[in-house]
C-alpha atoms as a PDB file:
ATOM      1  CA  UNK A   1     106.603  96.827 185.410  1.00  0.00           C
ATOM      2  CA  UNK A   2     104.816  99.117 188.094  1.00  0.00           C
ATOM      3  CA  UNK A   3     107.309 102.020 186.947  1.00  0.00           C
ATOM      4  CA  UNK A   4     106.168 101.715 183.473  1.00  0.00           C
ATOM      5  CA  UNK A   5     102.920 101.472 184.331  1.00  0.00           C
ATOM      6  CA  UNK A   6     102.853 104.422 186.859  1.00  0.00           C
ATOM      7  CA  UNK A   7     104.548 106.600 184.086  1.00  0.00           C
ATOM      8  CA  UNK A   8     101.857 105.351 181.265  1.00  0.00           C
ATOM      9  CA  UNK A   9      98.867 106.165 183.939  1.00  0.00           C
ATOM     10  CA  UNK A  10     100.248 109.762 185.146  1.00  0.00           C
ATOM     11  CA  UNK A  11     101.550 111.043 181.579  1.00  0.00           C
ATOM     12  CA  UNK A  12      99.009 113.507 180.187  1.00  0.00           C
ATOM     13  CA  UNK A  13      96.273 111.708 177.185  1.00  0.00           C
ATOM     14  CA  UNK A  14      97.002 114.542 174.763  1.00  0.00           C
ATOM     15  CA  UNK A  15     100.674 114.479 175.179  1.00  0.00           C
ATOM     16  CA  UNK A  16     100.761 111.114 174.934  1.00  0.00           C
ATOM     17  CA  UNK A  17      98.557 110.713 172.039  1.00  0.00           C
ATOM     18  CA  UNK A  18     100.359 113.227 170.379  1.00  0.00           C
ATOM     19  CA  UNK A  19      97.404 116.102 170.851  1.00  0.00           C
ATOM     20  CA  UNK A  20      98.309 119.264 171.717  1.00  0.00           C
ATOM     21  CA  UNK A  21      95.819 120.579 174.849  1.00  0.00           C
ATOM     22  CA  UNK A  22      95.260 123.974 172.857  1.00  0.00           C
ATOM     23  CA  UNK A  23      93.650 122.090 170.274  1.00  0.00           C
ATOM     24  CA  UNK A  24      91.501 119.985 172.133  1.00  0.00           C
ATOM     25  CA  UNK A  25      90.168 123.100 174.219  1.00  0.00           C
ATOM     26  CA  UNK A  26      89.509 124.694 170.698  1.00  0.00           C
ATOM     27  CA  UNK A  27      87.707 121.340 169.515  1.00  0.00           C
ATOM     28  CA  UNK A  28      85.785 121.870 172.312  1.00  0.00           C
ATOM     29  CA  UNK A  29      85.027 125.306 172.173  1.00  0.00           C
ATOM     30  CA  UNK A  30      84.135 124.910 168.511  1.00  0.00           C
ATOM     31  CA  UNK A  31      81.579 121.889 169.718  1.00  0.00           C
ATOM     32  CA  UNK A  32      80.043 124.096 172.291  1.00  0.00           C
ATOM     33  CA  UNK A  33      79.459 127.024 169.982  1.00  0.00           C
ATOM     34  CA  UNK A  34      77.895 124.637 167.194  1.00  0.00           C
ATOM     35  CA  UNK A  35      75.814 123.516 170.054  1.00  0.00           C
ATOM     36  CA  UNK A  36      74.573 127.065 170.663  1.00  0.00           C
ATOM     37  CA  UNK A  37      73.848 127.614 167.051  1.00  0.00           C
ATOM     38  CA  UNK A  38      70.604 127.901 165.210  1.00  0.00           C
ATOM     39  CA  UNK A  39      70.377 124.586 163.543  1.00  0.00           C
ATOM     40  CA  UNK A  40      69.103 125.216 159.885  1.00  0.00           C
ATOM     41  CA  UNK A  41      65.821 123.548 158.821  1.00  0.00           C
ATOM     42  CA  UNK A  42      65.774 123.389 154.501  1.00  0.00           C
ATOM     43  CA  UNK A  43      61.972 122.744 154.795  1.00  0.00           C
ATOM     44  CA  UNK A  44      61.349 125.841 157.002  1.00  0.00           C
ATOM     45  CA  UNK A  45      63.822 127.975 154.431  1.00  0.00           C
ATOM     46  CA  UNK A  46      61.835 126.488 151.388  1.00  0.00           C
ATOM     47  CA  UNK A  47      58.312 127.124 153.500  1.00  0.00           C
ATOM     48  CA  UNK A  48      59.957 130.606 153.711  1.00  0.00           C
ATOM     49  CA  UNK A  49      60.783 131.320 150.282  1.00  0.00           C
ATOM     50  CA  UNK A  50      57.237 130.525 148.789  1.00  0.00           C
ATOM     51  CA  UNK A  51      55.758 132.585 151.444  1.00  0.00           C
ATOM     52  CA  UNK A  52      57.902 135.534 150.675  1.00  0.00           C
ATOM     53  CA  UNK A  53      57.583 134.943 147.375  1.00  0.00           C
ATOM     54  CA  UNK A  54      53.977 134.524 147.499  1.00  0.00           C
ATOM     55  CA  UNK A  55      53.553 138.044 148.939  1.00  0.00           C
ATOM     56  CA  UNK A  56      56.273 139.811 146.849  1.00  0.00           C
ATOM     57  CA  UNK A  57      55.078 138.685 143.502  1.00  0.00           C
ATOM     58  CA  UNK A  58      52.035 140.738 143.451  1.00  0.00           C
ATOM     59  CA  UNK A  59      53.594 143.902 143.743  1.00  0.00           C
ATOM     60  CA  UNK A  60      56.286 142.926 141.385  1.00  0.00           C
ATOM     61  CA  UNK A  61      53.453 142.896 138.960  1.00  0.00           C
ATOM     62  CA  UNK A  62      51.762 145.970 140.275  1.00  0.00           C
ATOM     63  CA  UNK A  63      55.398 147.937 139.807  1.00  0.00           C
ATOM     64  CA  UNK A  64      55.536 146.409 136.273  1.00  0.00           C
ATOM     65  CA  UNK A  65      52.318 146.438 134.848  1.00  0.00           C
ATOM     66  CA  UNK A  66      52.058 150.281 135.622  1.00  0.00           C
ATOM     67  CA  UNK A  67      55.016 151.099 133.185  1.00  0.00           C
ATOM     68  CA  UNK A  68      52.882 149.641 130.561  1.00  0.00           C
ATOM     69  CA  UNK A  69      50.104 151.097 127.915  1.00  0.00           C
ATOM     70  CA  UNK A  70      46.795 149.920 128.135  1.00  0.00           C
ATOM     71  CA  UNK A  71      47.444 147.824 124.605  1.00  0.00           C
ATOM     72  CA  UNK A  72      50.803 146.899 126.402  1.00  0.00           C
ATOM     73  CA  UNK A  73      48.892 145.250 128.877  1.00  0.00           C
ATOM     74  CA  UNK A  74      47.638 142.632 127.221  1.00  0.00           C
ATOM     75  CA  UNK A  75      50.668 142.169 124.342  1.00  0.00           C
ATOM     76  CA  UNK A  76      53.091 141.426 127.049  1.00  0.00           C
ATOM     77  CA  UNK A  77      54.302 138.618 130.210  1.00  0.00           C
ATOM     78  CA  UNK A  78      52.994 140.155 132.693  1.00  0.00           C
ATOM     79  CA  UNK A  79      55.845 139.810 134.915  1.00  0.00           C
ATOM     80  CA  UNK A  80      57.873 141.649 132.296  1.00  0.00           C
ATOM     81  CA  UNK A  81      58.726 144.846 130.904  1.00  0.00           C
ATOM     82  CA  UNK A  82      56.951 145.727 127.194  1.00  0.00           C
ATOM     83  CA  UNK A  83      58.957 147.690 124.853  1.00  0.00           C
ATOM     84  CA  UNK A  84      57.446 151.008 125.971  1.00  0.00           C
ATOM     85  CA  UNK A  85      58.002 152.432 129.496  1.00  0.00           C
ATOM     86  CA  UNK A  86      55.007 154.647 130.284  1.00  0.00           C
ATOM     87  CA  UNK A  87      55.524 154.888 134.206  1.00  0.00           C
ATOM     88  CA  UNK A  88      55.828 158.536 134.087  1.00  0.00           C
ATOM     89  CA  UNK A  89      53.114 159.125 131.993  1.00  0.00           C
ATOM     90  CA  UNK A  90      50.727 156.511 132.755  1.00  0.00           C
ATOM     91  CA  UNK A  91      51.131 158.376 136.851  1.00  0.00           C
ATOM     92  CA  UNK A  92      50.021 161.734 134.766  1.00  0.00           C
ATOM     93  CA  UNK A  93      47.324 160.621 133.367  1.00  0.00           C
ATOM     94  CA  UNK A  94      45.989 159.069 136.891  1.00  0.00           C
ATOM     95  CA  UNK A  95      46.609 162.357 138.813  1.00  0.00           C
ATOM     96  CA  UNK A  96      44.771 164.257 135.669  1.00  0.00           C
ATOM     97  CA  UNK A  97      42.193 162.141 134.679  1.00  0.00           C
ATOM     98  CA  UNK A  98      38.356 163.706 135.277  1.00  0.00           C
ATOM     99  CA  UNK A  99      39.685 167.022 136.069  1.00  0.00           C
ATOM    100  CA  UNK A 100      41.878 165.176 138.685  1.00  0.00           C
ATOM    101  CA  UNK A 101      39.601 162.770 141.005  1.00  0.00           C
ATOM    102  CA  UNK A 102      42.180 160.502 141.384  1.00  0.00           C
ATOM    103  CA  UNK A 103      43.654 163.213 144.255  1.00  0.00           C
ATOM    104  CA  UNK A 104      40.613 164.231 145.780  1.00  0.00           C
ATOM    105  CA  UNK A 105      39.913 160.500 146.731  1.00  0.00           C
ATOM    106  CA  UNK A 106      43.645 160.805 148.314  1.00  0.00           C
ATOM    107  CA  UNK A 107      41.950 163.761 150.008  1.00  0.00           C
ATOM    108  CA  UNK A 108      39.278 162.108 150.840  1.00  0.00           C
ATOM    109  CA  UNK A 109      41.442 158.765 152.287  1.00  0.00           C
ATOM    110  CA  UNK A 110      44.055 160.731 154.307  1.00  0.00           C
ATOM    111  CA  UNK A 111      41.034 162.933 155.864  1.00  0.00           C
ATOM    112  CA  UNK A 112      39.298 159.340 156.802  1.00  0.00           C
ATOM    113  CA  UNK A 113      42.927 157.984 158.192  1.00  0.00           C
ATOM    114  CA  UNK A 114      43.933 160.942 159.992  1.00  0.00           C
ATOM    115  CA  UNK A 115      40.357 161.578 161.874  1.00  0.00           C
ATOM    116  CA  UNK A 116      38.868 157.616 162.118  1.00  0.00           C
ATOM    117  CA  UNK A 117      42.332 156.086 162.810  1.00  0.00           C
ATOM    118  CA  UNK A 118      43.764 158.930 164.782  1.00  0.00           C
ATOM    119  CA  UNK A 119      40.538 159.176 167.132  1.00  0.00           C
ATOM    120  CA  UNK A 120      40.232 155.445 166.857  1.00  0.00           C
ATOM    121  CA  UNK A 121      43.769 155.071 168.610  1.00  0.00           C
ATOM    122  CA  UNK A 122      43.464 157.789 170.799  1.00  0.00           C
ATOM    123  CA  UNK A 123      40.333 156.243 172.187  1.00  0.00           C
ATOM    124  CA  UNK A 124      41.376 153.005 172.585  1.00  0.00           C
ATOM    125  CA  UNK A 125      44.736 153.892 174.330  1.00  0.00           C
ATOM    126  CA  UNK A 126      42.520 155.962 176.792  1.00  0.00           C
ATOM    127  CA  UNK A 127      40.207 153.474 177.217  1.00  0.00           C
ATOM    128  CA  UNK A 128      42.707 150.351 177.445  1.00  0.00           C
ATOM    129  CA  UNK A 129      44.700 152.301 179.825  1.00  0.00           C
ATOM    130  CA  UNK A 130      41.714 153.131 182.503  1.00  0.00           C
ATOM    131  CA  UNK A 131      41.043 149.203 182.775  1.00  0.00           C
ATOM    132  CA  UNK A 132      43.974 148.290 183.056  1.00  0.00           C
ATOM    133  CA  UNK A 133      45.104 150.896 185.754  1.00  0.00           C
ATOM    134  CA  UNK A 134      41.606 151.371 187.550  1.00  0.00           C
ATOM    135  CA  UNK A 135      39.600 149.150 189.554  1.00  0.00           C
ATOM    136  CA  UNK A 136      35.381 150.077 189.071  1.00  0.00           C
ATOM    137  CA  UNK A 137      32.409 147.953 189.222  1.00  0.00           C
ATOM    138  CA  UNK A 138      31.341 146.332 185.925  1.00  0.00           C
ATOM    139  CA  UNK A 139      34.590 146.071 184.866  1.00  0.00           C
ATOM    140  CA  UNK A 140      34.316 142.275 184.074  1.00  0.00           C
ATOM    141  CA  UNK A 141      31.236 142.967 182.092  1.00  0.00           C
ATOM    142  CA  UNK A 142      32.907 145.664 179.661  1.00  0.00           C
ATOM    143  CA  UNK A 143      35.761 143.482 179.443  1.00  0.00           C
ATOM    144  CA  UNK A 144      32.975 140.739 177.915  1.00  0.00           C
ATOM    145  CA  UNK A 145      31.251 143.218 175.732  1.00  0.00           C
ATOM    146  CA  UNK A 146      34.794 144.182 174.355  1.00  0.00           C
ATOM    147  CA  UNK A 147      35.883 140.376 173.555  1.00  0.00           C
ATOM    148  CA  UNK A 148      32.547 140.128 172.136  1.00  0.00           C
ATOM    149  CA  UNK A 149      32.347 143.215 169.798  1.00  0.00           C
ATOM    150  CA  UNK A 150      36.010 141.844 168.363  1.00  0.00           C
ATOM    151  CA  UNK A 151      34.058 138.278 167.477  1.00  0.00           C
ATOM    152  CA  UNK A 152      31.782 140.597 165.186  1.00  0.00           C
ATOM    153  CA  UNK A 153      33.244 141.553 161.725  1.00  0.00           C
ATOM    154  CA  UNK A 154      32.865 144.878 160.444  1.00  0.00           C
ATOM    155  CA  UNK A 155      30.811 143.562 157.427  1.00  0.00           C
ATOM    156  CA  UNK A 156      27.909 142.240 159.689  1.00  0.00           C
ATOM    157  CA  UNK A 157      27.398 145.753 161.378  1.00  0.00           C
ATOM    158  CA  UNK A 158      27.698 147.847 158.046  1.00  0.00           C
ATOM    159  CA  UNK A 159      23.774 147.567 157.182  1.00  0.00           C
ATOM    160  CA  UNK A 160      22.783 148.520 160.764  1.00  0.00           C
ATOM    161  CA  UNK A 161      25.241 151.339 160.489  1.00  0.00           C
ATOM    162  CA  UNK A 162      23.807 152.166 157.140  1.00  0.00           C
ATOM    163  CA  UNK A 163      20.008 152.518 158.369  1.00  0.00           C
ATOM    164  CA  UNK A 164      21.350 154.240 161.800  1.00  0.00           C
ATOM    165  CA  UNK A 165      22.891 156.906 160.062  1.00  0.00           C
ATOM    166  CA  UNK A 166      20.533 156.959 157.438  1.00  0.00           C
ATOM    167  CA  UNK A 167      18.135 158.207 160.080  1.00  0.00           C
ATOM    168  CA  UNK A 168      19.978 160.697 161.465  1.00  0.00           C
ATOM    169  CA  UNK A 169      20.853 162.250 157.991  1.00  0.00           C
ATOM    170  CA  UNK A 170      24.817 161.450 157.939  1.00  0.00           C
ATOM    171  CA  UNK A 171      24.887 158.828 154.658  1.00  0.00           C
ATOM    172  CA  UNK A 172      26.663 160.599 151.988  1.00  0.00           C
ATOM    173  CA  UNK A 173      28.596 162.806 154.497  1.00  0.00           C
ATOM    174  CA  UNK A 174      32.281 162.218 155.629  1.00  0.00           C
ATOM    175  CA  UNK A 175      30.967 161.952 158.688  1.00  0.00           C
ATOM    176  CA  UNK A 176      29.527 158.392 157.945  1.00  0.00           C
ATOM    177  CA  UNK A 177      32.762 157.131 157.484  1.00  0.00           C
ATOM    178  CA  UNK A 178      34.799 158.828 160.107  1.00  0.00           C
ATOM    179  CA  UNK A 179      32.109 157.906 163.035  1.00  0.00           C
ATOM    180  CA  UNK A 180      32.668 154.159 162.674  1.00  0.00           C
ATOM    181  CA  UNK A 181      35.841 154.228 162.013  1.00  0.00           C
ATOM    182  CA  UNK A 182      36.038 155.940 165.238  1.00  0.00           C
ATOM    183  CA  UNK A 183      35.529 152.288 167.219  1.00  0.00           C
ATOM    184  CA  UNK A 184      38.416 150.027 167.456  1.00  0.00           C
ATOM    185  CA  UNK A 185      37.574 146.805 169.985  1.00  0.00           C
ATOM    186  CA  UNK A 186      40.965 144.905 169.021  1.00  0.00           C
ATOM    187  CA  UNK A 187      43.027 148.219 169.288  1.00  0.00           C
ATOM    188  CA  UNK A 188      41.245 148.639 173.003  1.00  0.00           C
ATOM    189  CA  UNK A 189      41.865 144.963 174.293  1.00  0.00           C
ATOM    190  CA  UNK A 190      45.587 145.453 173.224  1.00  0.00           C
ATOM    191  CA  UNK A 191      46.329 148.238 174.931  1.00  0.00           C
ATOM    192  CA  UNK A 192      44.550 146.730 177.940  1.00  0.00           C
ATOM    193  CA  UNK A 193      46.587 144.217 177.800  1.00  0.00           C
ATOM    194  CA  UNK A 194      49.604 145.772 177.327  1.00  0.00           C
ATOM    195  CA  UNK A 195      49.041 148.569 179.778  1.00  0.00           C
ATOM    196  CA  UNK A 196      49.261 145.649 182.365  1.00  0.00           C
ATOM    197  CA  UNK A 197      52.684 145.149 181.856  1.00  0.00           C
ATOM    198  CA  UNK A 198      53.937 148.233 180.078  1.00  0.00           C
ATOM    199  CA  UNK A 199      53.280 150.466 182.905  1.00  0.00           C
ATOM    200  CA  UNK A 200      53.945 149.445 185.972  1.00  0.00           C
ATOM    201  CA  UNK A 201      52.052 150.134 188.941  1.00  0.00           C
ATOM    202  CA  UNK A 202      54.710 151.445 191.406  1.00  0.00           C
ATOM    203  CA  UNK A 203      55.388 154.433 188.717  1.00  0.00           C
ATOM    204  CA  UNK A 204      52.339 155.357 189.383  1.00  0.00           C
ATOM    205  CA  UNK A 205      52.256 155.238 192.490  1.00  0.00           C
ATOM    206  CA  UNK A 206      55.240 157.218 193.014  1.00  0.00           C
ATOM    207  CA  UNK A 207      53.902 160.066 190.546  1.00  0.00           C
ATOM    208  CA  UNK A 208      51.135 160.339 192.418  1.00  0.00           C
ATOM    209  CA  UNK A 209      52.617 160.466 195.982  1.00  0.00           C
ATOM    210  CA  UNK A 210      54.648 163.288 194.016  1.00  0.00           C
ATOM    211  CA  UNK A 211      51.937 165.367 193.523  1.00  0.00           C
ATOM    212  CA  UNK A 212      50.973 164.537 189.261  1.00  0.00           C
ATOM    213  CA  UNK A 213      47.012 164.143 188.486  1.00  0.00           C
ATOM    214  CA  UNK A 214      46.282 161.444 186.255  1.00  0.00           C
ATOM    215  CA  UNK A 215      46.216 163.304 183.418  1.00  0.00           C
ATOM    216  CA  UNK A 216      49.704 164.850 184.079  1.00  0.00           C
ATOM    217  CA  UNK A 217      50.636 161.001 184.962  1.00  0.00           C
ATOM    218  CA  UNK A 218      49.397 159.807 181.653  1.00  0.00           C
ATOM    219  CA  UNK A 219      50.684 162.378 179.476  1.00  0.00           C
ATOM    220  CA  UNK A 220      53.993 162.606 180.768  1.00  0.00           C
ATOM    221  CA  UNK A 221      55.020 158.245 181.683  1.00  0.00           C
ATOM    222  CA  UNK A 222      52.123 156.007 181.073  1.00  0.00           C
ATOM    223  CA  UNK A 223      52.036 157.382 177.228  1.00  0.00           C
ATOM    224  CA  UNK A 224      55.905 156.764 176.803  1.00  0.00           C
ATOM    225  CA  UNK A 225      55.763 153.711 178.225  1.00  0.00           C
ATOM    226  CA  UNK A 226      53.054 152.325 176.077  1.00  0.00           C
ATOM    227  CA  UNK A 227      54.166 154.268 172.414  1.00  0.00           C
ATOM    228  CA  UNK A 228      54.902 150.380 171.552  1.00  0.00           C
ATOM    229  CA  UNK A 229      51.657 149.697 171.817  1.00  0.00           C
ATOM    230  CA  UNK A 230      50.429 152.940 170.594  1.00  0.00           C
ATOM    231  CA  UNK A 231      51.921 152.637 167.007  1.00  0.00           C
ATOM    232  CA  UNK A 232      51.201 148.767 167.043  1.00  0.00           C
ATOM    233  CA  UNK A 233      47.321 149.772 166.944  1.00  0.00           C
ATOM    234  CA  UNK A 234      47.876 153.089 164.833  1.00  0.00           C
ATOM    235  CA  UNK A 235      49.194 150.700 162.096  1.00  0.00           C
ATOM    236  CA  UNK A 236      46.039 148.318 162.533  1.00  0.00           C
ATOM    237  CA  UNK A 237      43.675 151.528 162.338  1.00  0.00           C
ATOM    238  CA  UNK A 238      45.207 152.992 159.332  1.00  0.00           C
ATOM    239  CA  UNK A 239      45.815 149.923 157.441  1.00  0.00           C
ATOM    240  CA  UNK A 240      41.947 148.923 158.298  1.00  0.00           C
ATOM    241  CA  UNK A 241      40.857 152.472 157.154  1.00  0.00           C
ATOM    242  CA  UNK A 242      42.699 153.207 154.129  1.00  0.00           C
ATOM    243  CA  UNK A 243      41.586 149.694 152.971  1.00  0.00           C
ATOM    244  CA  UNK A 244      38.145 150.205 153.980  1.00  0.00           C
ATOM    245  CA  UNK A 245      35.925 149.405 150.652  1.00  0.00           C
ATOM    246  CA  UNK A 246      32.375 148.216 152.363  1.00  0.00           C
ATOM    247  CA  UNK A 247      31.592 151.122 154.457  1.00  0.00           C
ATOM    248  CA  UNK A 248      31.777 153.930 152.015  1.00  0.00           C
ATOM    249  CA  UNK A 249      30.416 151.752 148.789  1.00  0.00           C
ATOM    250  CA  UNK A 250      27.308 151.633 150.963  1.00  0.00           C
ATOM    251  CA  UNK A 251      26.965 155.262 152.711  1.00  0.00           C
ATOM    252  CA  UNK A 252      28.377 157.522 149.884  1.00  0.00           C
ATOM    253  CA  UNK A 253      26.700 158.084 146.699  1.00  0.00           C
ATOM    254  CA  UNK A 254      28.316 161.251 145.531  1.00  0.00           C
ATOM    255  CA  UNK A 255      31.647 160.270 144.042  1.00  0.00           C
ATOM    256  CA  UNK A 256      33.273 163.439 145.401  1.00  0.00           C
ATOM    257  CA  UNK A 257      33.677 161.848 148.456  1.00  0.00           C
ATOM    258  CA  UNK A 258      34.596 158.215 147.709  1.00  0.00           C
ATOM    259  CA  UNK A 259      38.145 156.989 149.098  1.00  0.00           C
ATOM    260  CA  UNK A 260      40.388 155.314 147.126  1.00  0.00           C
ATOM    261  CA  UNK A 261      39.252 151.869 147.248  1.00  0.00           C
ATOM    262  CA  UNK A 262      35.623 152.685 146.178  1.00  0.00           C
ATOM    263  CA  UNK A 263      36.971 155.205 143.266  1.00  0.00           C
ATOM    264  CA  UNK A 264      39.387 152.973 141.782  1.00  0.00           C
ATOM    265  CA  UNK A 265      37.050 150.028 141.612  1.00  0.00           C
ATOM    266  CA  UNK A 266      34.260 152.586 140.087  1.00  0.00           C
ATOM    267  CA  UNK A 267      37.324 153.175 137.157  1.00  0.00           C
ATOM    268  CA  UNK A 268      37.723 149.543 136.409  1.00  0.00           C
ATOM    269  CA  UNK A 269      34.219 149.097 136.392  1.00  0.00           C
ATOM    270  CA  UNK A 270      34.569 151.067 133.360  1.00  0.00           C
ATOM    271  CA  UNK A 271      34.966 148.372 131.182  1.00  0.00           C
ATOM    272  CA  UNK A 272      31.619 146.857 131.751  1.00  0.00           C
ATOM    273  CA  UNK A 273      28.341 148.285 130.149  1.00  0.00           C
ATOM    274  CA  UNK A 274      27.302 149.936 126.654  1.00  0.00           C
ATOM    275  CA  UNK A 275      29.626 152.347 126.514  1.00  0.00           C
ATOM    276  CA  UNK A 276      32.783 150.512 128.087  1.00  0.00           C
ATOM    277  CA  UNK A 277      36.078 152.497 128.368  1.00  0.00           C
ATOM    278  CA  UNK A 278      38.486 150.528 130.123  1.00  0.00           C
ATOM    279  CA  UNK A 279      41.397 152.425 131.927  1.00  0.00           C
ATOM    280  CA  UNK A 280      43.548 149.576 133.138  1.00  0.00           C
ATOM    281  CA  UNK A 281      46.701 150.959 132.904  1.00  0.00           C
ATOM    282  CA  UNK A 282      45.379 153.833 135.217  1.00  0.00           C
ATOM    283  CA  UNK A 283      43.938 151.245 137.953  1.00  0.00           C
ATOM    284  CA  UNK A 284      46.980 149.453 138.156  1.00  0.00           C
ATOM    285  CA  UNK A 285      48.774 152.645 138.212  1.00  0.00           C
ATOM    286  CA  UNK A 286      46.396 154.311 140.932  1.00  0.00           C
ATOM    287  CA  UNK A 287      46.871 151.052 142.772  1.00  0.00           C
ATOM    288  CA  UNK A 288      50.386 151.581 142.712  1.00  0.00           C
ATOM    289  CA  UNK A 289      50.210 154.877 144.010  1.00  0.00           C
ATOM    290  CA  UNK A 290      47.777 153.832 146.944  1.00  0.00           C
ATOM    291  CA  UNK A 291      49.948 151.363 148.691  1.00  0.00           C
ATOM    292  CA  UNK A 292      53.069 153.771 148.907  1.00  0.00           C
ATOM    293  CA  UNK A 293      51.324 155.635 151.659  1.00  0.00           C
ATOM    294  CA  UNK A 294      50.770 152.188 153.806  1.00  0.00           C
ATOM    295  CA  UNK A 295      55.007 151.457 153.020  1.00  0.00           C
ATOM    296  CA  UNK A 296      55.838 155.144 153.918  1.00  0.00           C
ATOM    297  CA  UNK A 297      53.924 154.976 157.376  1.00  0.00           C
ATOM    298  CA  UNK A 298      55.546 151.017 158.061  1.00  0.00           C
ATOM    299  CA  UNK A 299      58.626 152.796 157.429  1.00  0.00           C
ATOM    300  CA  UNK A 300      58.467 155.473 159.299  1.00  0.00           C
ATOM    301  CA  UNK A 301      56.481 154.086 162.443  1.00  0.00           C
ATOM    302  CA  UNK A 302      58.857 151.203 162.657  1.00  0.00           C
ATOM    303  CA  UNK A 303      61.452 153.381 164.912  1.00  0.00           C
ATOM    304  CA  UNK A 304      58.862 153.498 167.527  1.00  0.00           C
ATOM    305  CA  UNK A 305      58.550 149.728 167.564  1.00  0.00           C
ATOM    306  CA  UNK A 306      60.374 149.113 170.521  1.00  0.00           C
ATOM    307  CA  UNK A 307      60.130 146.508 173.379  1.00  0.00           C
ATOM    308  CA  UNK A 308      61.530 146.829 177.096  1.00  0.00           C
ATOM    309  CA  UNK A 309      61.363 150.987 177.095  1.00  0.00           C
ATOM    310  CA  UNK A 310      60.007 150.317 181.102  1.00  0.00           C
ATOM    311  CA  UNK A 311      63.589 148.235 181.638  1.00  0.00           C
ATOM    312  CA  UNK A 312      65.109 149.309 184.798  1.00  0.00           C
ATOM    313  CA  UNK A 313      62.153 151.970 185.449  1.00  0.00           C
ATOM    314  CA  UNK A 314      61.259 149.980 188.774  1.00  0.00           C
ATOM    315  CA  UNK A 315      63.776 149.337 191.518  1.00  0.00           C
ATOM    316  CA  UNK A 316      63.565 146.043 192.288  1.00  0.00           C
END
């Protein structure tokens, strides 16, 4: 009896049970994995779906509407094709219509994008960079006026603007547009904040016990190590000034110089008032054309969106 017993108690479980070990170490291996998985949520992938969908649907009727006529329009689903497809034309007629106004607003928007949101980043990279890297008195305060000026929306400062530059003679000039544009309080306060981080302060320190200025410092590491950053608030500046619409329907008059925004609503305003002539196939078209700028530069900024570049840059 103690035999029998001492054989049943030191004979392997698996073996005995008729499991092969390999298979429970797979079992187990197979448990841990699952455990390490993602677990799937069907609400969150519904919640998902409507979202996407929410935002993709409107320019899947932007892309269809603009292959239609202007009768088309309004003979048709709108979230499908009519028997004519006009695209090619219909972008014609946008780029030709009033002796071709439709590209000197694109002038007009790419000269506000590359000086306002160009300068605007610039400025605030300087600017974010110097308090985060330099110690000065006040620096509490202008970190209060800058939290403060992003509380403010852009709408509440556009009269005072207006009268401002109405003073010094600017309304109706480019220059009433690029100015403003010029100031970017959310692009400075992230750069501050991610200059903390970003850059560390030992680089610095070394460059400088190697003989760099700060200007050779910045230009050379500190930019590098904040391009993340850099394009993050580029993106914000030039989506916030090609979509600008306020600001110029308020300071320009002259229609030479109106952006996109203002010039497309002033063509589908065209369809009010005694002698009405609506265009709608070239506003949708026009619209069309307007947001593949914003794609190209997600696109092509996106390389540059890059996290840990300062990895490894520090001995520790």
């Amino acid at each position: 009896m103690t035999s029998t017993a001492t054989r049943a108690l030191t004979t392997p479980t698996p073996r005995r049970r008729g499991i092969h070990p390999d298979a429970v170490r797979t079992s187990t291996s197979r448990r841990r994995r699952s455990s390490r998985e993602p677990r799937k949520s069907i609400a969150f992938t519904l919640l998902m779906s409507i979202l996407v969908s929410y935002s993709l649907v409107p320019i899947l009727w932007l892309v269809i509407n603009a292959t239609k006529t202007q009768s088309g329009l309004f003979t048709s689903f709108g979230l499908w094709f009519d028997d004519e497809f006009v695209l090619l034309q219909n972008i014609w007629e946008t780029l030709t219509y009033r002796d071709g106004i439709f590209v000197r607003w694109l002038g007009n928007t790419l000269l506000y994008v590359v000086l306002g949101a160009g300068g605007a980043t610039l400025l605030a990279t300087l600017a974010g960079y110097g308090l985060a890297k330099f110690r000065f008195a006040g620096r509490r305060a202008v970190f209060a006026v800058v939290l403060g000026a992003i509380a403010v929306p852009g709408t509440a400062l556009a009269v005072p603007t207006f009268l401002m530059f109405s003073q010094l003679g600017l309304t109706n000039t480019p220059w009433a547009i690029i100015i403003p544009s010029l100031i970017s309080p959310f692009g400075l306060y992230l750069i501050w904040v991610y200059a903390v981080d970003s850059v560390p302060t030992e680089v610095l320190e070394a460059a400088r016990m190697d003989g760099a200025g700060e200007f050779r410092t910045f230009f050379t590491i500190s930019i590098r190590l904040l391009a993340p950053g850099i394009v993050t608030v580029l993106l914000f500046t030039v989506v916030a000034t090609w979509n600008n619409y306020f600001l110029p329907l308020i300071m320009l008059s002259d229609p030479t110089w109106y952006p996109l925004t203002v010039g497309l609503n002033q063509w589908n305003a065209q369809a009010t008032g005694a002698a009405a002539q609506p265009i709608y196939n070239l506003v949708i078209t026009g619209s069309l054309l307007t947001i593949i700028p914003i794609v190209v530069a997600f696109l092509g900024l996106q390389r540059f969106w890059q996290s840990g570049l300062s990895a490894g840059s520090v001995k520790q």
